[in-house]
C-alpha atoms as a PDB file:
ATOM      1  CA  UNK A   1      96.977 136.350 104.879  1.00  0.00           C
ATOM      2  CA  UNK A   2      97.836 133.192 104.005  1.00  0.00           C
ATOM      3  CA  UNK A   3     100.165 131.142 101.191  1.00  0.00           C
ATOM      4  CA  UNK A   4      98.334 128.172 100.230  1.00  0.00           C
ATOM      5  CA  UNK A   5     100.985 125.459  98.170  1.00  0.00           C
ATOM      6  CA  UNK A   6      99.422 122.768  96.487  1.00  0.00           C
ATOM      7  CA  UNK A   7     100.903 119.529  94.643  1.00  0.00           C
ATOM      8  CA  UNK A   8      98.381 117.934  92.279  1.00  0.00           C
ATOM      9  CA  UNK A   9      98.562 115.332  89.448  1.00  0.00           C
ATOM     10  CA  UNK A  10      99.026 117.089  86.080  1.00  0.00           C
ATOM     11  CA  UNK A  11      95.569 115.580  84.516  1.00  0.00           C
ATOM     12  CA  UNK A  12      93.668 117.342  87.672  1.00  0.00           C
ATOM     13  CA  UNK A  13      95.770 121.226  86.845  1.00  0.00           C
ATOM     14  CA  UNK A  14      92.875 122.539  84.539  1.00  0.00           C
ATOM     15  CA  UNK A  15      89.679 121.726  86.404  1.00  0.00           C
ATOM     16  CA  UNK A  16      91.445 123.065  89.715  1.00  0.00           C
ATOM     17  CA  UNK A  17      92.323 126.237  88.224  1.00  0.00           C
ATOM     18  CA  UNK A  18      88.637 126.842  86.587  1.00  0.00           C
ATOM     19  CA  UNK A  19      87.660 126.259  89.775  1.00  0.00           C
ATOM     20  CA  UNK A  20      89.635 128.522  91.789  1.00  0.00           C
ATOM     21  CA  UNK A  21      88.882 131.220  89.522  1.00  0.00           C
ATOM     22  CA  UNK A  22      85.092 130.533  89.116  1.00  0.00           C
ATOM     23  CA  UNK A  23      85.219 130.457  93.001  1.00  0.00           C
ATOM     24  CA  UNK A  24      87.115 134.089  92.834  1.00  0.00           C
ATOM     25  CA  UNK A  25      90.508 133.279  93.216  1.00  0.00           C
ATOM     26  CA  UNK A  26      92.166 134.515  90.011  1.00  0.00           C
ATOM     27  CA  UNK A  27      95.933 134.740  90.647  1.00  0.00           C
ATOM     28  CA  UNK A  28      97.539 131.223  90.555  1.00  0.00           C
ATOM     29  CA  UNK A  29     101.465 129.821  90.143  1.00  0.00           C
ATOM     30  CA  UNK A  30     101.972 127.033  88.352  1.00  0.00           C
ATOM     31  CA  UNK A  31     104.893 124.762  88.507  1.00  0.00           C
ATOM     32  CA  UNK A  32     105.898 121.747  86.602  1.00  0.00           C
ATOM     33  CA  UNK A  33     107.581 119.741  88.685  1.00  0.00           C
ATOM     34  CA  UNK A  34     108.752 115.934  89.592  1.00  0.00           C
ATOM     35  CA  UNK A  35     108.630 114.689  93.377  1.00  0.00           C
ATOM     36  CA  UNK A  36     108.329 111.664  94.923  1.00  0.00           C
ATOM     37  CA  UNK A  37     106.267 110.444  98.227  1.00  0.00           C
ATOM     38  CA  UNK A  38     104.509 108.417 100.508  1.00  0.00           C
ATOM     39  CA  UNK A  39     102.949 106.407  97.190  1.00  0.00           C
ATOM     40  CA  UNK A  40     104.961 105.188  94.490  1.00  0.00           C
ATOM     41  CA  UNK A  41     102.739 105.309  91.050  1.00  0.00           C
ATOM     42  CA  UNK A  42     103.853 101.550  89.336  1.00  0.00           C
ATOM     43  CA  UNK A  43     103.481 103.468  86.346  1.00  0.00           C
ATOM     44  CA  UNK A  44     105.941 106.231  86.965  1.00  0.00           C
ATOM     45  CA  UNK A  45     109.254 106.814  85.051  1.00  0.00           C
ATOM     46  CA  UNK A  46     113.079 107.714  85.882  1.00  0.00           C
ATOM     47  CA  UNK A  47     113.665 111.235  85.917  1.00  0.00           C
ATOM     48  CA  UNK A  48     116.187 112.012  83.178  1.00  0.00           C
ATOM     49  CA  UNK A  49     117.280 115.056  85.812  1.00  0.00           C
ATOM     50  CA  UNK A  50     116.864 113.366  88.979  1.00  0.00           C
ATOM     51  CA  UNK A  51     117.326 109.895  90.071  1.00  0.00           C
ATOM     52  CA  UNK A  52     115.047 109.317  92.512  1.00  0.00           C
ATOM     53  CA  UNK A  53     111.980 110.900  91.699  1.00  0.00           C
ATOM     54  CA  UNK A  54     109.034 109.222  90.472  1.00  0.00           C
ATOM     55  CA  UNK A  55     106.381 111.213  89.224  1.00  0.00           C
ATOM     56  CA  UNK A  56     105.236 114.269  87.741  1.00  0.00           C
ATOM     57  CA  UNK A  57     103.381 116.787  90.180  1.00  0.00           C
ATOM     58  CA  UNK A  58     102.050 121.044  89.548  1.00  0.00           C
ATOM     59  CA  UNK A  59     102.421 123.109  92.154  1.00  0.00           C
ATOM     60  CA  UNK A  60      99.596 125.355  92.543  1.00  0.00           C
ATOM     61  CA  UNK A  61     100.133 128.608  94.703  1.00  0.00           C
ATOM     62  CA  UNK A  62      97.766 131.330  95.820  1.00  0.00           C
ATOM     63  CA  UNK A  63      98.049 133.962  98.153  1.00  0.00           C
ATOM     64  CA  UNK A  64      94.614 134.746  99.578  1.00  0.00           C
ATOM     65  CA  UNK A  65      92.611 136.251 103.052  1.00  0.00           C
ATOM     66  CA  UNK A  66      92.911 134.284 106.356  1.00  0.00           C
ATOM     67  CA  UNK A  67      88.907 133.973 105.751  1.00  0.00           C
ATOM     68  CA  UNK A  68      89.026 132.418 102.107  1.00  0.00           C
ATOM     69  CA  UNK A  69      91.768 130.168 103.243  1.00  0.00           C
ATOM     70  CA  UNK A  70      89.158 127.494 104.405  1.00  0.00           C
ATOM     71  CA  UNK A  71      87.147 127.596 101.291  1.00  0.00           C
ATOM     72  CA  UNK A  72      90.372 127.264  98.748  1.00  0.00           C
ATOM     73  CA  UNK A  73      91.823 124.163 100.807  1.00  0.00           C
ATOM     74  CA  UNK A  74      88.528 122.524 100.377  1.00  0.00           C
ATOM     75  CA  UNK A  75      87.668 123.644  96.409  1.00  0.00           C
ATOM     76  CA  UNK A  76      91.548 122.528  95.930  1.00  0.00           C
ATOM     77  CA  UNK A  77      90.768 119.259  97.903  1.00  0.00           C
ATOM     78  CA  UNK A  78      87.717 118.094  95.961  1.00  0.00           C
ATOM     79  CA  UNK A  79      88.818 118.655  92.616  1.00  0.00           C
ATOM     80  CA  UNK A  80      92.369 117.732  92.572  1.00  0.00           C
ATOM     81  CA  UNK A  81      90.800 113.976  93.932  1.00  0.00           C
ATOM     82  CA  UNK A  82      91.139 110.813  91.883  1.00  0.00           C
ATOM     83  CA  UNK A  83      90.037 107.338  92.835  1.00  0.00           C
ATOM     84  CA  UNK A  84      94.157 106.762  92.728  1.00  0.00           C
ATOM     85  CA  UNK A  85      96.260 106.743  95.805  1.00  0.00           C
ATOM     86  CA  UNK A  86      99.038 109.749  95.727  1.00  0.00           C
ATOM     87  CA  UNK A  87      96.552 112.388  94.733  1.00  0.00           C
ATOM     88  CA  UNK A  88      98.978 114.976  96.712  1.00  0.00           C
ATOM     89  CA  UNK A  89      99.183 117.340  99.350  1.00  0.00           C
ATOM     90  CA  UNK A  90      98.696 121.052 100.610  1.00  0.00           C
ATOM     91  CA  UNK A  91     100.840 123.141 103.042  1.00  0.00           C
ATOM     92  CA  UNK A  92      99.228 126.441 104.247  1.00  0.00           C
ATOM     93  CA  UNK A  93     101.793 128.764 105.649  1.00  0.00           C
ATOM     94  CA  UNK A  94     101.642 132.440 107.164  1.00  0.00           C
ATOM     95  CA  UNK A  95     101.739 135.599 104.871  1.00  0.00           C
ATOM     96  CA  UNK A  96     102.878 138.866 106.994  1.00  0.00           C
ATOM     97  CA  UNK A  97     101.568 141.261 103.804  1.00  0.00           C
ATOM     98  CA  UNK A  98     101.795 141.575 100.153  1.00  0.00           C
ATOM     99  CA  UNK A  99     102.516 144.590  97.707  1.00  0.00           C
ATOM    100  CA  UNK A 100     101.698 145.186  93.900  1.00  0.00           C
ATOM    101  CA  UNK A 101     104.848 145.964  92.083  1.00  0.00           C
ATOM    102  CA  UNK A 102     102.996 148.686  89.962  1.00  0.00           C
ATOM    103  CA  UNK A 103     101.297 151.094  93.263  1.00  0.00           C
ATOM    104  CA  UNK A 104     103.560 149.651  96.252  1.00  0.00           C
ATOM    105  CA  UNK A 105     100.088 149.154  97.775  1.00  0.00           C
ATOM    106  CA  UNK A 106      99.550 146.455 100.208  1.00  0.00           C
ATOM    107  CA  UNK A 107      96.756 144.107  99.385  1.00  0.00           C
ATOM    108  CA  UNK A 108      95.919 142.686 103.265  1.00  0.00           C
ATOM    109  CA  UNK A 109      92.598 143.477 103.624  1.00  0.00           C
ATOM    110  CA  UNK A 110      92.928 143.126 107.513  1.00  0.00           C
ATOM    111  CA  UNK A 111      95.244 143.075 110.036  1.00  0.00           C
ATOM    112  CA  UNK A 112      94.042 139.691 112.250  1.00  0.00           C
ATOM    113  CA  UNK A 113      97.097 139.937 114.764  1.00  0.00           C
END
């Protein structure tokens, strides 16, 4: 299984999510969150928490199947683009298993070790 962490531009959140969903993937994290990077956005503001942050960011997370991982990335990738630089970026890490709290059932569908 894999995690799949995405940090997007606010204005992009909605159509990403419809996306996802449309596309089958219907349990997503949101985050609110501030971070800085590789592009600074002239129009950014101080943080009133931080002091060295620049702009707002979501991060998106999913939890999906080693095969879907492929087709998430890209669905993530061409909707959370703008014509602006700093549109974001996406880590994908490793996901030994996951349970649901209400049957302690795992929901890998395979094992692909």
């Amino acid at each position: 299984m894999k995690e799949i962490k995405a940090f997007i531009k606010p204005k992009r959140v909605q159509v990403v999510v419809e996306s996802l969903r449309d596309a089958g993937f219907e349990s997503v994290t949101l985050s609110k969150g501030e971070g800085t990077g590789a592009h600074k956005d002239p129009e950014a503001s101080p943080s009133l928490d931080f002091h060295f942050t620049d702009s707002p960011i979501v991060k998106l997370e999913l939890v999906c199947q080693n095969e879907e991982m492929d087709k998430a990335v890209q669905l993530i990738c061409g909707k959370a683009k703008t014509q602006e630089p700093g549109d974001g970026i996406i880590y994908v890490s490793e996901i030994d298993d996951a349970y649901r709290i209400k049957t302690g059932k795992s929901i890998k569908r395979f094992d692909m070790k």
